[in-house]
Protein backbone atom coordinates (compact mmCIF):
# COMPACT_ATOMS: atom_id res chain seq x y z
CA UNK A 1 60.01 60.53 94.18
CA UNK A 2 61.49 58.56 97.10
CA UNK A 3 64.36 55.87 96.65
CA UNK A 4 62.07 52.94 97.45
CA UNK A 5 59.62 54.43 94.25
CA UNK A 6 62.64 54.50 91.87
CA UNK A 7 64.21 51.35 92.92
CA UNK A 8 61.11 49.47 91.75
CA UNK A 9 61.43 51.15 88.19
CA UNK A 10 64.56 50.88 87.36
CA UNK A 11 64.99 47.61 86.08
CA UNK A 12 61.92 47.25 84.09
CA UNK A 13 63.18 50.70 82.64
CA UNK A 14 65.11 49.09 80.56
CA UNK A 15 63.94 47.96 77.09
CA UNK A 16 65.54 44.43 77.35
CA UNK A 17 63.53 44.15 80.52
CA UNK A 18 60.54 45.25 79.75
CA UNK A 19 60.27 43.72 75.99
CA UNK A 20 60.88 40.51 77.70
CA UNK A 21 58.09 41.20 80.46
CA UNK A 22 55.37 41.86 77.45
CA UNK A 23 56.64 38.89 75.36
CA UNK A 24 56.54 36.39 77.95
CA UNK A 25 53.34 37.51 79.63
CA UNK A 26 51.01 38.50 77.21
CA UNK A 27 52.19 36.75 74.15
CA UNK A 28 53.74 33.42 75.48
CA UNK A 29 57.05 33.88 74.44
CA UNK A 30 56.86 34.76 71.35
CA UNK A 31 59.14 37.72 70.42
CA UNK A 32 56.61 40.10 68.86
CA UNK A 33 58.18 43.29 71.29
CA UNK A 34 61.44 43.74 70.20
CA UNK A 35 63.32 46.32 72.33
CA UNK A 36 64.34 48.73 69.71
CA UNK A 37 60.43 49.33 69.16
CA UNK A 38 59.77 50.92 72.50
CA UNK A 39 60.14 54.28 73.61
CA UNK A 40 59.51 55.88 77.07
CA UNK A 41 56.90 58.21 77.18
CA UNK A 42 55.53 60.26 79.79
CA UNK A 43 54.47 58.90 82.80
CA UNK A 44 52.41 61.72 84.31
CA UNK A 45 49.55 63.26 84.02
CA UNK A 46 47.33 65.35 86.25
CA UNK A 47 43.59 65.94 87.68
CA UNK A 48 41.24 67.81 89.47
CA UNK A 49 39.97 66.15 92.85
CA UNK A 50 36.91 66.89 95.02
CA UNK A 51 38.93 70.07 96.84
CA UNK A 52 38.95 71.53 93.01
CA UNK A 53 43.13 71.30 93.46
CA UNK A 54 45.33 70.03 90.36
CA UNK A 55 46.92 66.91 91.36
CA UNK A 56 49.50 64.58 89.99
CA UNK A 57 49.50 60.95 89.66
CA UNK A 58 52.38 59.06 88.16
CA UNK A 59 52.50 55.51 86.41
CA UNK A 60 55.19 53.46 87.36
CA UNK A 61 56.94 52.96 83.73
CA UNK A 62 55.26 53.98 80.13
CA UNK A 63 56.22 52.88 77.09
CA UNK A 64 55.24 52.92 73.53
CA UNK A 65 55.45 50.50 71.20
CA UNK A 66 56.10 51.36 67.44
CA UNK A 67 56.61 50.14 64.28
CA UNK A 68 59.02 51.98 62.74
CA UNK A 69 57.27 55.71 63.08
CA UNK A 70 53.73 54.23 63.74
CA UNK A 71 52.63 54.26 67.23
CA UNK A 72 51.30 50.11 67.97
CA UNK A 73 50.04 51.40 71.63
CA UNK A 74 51.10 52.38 75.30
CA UNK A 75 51.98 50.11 77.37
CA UNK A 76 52.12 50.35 81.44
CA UNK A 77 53.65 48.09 84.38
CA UNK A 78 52.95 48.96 87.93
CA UNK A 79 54.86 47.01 90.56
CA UNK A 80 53.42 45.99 94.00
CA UNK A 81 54.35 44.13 96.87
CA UNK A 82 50.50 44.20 98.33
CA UNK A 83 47.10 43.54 97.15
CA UNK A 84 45.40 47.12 96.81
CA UNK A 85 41.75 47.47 96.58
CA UNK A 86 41.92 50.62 94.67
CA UNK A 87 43.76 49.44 91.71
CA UNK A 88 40.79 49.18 89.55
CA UNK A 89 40.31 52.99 90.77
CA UNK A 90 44.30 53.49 89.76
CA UNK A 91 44.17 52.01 86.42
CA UNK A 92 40.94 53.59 85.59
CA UNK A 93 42.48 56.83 86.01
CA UNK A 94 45.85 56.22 84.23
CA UNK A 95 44.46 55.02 81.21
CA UNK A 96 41.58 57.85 81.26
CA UNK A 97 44.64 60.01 81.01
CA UNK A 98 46.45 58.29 78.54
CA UNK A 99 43.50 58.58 76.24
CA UNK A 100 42.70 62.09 77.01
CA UNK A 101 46.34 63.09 76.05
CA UNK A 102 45.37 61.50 72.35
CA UNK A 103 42.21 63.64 71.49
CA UNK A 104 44.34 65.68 69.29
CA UNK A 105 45.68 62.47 67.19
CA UNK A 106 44.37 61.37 63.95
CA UNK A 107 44.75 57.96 65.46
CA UNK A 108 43.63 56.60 69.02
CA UNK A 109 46.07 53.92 69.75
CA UNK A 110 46.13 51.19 72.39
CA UNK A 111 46.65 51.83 75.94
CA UNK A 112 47.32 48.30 78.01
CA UNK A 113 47.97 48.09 82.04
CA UNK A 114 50.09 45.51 83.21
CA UNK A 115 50.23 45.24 87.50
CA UNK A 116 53.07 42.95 88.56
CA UNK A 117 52.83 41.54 92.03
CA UNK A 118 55.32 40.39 94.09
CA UNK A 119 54.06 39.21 97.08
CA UNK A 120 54.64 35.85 98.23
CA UNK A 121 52.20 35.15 101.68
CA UNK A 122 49.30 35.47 99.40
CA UNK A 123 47.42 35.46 96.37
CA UNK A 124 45.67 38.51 94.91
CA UNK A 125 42.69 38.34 96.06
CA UNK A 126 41.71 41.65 96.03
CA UNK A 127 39.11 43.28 92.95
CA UNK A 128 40.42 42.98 89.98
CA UNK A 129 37.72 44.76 87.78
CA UNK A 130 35.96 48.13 88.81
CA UNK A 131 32.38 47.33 88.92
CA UNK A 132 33.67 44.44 92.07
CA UNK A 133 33.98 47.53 94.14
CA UNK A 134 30.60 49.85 93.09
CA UNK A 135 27.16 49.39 94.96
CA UNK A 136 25.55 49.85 91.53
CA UNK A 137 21.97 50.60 91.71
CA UNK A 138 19.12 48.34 90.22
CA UNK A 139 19.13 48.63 86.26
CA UNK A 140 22.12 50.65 86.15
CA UNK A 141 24.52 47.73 85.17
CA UNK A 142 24.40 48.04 81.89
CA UNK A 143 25.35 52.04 81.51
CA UNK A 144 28.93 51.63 83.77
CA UNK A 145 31.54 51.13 82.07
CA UNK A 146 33.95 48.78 84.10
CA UNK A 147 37.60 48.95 83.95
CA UNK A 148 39.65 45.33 84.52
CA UNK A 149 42.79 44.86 86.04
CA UNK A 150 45.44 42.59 84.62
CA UNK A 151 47.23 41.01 87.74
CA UNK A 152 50.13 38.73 87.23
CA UNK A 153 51.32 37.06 90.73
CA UNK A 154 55.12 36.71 89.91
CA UNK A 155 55.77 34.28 92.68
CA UNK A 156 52.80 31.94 91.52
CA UNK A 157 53.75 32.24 87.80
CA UNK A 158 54.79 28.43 86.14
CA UNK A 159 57.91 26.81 86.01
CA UNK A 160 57.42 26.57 82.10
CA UNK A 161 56.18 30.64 81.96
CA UNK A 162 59.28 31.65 83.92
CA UNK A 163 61.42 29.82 81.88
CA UNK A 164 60.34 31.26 78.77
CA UNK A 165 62.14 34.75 80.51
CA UNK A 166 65.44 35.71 79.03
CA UNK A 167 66.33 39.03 80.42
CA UNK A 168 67.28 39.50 84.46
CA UNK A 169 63.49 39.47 84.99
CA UNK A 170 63.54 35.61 84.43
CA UNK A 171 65.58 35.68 87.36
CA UNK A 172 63.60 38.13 89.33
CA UNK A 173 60.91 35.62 88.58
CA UNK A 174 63.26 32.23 89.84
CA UNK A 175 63.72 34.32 92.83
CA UNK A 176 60.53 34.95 94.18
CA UNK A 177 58.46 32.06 93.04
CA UNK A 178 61.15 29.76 95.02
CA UNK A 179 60.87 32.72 98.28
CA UNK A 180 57.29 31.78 97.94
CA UNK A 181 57.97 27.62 98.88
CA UNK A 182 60.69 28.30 100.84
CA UNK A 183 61.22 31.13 103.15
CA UNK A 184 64.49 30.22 104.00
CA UNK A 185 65.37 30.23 100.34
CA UNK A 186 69.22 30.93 99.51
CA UNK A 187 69.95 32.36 95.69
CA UNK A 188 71.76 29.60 93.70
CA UNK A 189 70.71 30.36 90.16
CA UNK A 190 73.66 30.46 88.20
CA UNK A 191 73.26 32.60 85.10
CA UNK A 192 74.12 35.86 84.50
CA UNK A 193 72.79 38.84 85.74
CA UNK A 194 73.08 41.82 83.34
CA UNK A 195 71.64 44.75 85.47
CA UNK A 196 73.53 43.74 88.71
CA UNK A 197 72.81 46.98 90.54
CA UNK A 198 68.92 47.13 89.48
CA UNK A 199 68.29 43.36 90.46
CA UNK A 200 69.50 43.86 94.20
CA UNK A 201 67.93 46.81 94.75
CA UNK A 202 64.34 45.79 92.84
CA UNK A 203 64.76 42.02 95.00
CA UNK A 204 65.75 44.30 98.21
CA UNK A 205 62.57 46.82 98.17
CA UNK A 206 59.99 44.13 97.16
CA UNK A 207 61.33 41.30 99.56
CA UNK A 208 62.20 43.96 102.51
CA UNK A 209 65.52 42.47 102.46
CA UNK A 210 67.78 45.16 101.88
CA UNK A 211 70.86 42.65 102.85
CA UNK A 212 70.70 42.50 99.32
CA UNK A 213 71.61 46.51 99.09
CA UNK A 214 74.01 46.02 101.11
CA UNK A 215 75.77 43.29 99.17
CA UNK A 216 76.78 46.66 96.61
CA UNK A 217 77.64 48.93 99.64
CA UNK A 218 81.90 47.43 99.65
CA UNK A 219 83.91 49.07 97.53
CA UNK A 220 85.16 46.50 94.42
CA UNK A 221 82.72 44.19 95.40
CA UNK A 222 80.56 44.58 92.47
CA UNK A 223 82.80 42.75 90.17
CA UNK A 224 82.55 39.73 92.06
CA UNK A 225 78.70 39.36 91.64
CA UNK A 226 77.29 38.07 88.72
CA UNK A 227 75.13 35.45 89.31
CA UNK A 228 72.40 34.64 92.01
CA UNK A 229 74.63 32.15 92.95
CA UNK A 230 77.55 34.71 94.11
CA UNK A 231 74.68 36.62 95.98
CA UNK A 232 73.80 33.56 97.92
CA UNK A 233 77.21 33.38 99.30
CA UNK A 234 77.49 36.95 99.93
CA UNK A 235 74.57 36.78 102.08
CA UNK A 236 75.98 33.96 103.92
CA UNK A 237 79.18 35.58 104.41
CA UNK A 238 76.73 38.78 106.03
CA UNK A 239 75.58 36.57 107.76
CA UNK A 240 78.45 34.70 109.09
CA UNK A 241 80.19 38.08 109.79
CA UNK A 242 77.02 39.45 111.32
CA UNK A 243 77.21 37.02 113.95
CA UNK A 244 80.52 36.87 114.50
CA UNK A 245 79.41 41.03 115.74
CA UNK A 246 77.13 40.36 117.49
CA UNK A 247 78.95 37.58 119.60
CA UNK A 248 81.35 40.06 120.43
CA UNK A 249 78.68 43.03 121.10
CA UNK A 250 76.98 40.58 123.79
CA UNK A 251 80.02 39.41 125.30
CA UNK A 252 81.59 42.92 125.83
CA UNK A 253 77.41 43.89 126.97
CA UNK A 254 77.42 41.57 129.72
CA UNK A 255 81.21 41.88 131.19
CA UNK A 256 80.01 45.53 130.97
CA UNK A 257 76.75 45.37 132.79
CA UNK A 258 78.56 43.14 134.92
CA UNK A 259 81.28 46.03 136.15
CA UNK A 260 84.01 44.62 135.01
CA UNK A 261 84.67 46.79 131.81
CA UNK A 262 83.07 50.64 131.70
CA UNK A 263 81.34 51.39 128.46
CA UNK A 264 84.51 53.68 127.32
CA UNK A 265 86.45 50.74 127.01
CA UNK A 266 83.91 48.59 125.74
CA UNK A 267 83.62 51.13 122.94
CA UNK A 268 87.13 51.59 121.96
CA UNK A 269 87.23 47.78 121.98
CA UNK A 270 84.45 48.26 119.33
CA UNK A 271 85.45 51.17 117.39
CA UNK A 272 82.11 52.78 117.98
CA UNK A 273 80.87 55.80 119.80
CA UNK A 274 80.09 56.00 123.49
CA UNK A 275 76.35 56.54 122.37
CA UNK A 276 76.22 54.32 119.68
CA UNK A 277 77.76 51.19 122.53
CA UNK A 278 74.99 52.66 124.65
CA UNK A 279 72.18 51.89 122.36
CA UNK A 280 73.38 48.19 122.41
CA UNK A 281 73.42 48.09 126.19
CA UNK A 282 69.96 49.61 125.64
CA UNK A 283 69.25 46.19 123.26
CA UNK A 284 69.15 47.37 120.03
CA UNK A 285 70.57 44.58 117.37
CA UNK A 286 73.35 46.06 115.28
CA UNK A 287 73.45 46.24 111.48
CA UNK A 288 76.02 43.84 110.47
C-alpha cells in the first residue's frame, strides 16, 4: 500500500474519528455510535476478473458496529479527492463481498458505504447510483438491481453540520469547507487537535499541500502544534523562510551566471552540492 493510500486512513482509523463521522453524518448528531462499539474488520476481499486471475480489492477503512456481542452492521468510508465515475462499480463490488463473506452466518447484518469527498473546485457531479452508468435495454429496468452511492462533499457540508463534529474531523471539515471560499485560506481555528500527526498528513495528501508534512519534519517541533491556529503560523514562517532561500539562491544565480562567482563557491556559500547548485542555475525552485 503506498504512503499517500495510508495517509488517507489513518485518521478515520481511529474510533473517536470515525464514531463521530457516522454520528454527525448519518444520524445528525446524535450519539447513537459510540466508539467502544466498533471494531475493525477486514478490509479485503478478492475476485475473479475477465483474464480468470484472483484479484484483490481493498476498502479504505471497515468497521463493525456492535452491541455488546451482537453484530449492528459494517460500516465503510472511502476517501477521495476526485469525482470517479466508477464508484457505483466500486461500491457494488465491496459490499457484494461483504455479503458474500456472511453466507455462513445465522444472521445477515447491515453493510453501509460511506464516500467522503474532499475536493473543493467542484461538486460531485459524477453518477452516484449504478443504473446512471448502464445502457439498459428496453424492459429490462425492472430486473437490475442498482447499487447507490452515498456522497458527502466535505467542503460543501453546512456551517451548522460541521459544527455538530467533535473529534479532529470537525476540523478537517473547518478546513476544507473555508479552502473551498478562499484559496488563499490560512488555518486559524483554535481548538485542539488530538491526532496531530494524522491531521497534517490526511490535510497534506487531500489538499496536495504537503507544506503541511513538512510542518512535522523538525525535530521538537511537534510539541508546539496543537491547534490549526499554530499550523497557520508555521506555514507562514515556511513561507517567510522559503523566501528568504530563494532570495539568496537568485542572487548568488545571477552574480554566478554573471562570472563573477564560479558555481564552487556559490555552493559552499549554500551548503549544497555542486550538482544540486547546478539544478538551480538550471531553474529548478528549491524546497524550502
Amino acid at each position: 500500500m503506498g504512503e499517500k493510500d495510508i495517509s488517507e486512513k489513518l485518521l478515520a482509523d481511529y474510533e473517536d474519528v470515525f464514531a463521530d463521522i457516522v454520528n454527525v453524518l448519518l444520524f445528525h448528531g446524535e450519539k447513537r455510535v459510540i466508539p467502544s462499539s466498533l471494531q475493525s474488520t477486514k478490509n479485503r476481499s478478492h475476485y475473479k476478473a475477465d483474464d480468470s486471475k484472483l484479484h484483490e480489492q481493498e476498502r479504505d477503512i471497515l468497521k463493525a458496529w456492535t452491541d455488546g456481542h451482537i453484530q449492528i452492521a459494517l460500516i465503510g468510508l472511502e476517501n477521495q479527492t476526485t469525482p470517479d465515475t466508477k464508484m457505483p462499480v466500486r461500491i457494488f463490488g465491496y459490499e457484494g463481498a461483504n455479503y458474500r463473506s456472511q453466507l455462513n452466518n445465522q444472521t445477515i447484518i447491515p453493510v453501509i458505504s460511506l464516500v467522503l469527498y474532499f475536493g473543493t473546485e467542484t461538486r460531485w457531479q459524477k453518477p452516484r447510483n449504478l443504473k446512471a452508468l448502464l445502457n439498459i435495454p428496453e424492459g429490462l429496468e425492472d430486473y437490475i438491481n442498482d447499487c447507490h452511492v452515498h456522497v458527502f462533499e466535505i467542503a460543501w457540508l453546512p456551517d451548522e453540520q460541521i459544527n455538530q463534529f467533535e473529534s479532529d474531523f470537525g476540523i478537517v471539515a473547518r478546513y476544507f469547507s473555508e479552502l473551498r471560499k478562499n484559496k488563499n485560506y490560512v488555518p486559524d481555528d483554535t481548538r485542539t487537535i488530538q491526532h496531530v500527526d494524522e491531521v497534517l498528513k490526511l490535510l497534506a495528501v487531500m489538499s496536495g499541500d504537503h507544506s503541511y508534512e513538512r510542518i512535522l519534519a523538525p525535530t521538537g517541533s511537534k510539541r508546539e502544534v496543537t491547534t490549526m491556529c499554530s499550523v497557520g503560523q508555521r506555514l507562514e514562517e515556511q513561507g517567510i523562510k522559503k523566501g528568504r532561500v530563494q532570495e539568496r539562491i537568485e542572487l548568488l544565480v545571477s552574480l554566478c551566471k554573471a562570472g563573477h562567482i564560479s558555481i564552487d563557491i556559490a555552493a559552499a556559500e549554500m551548503h549544497v552540492s555542486k550538482e544540486k547548485f547546478q539544478k538551480y542555475l538550471d531553474g529548478e525552485i528549491p524546497e524550502p
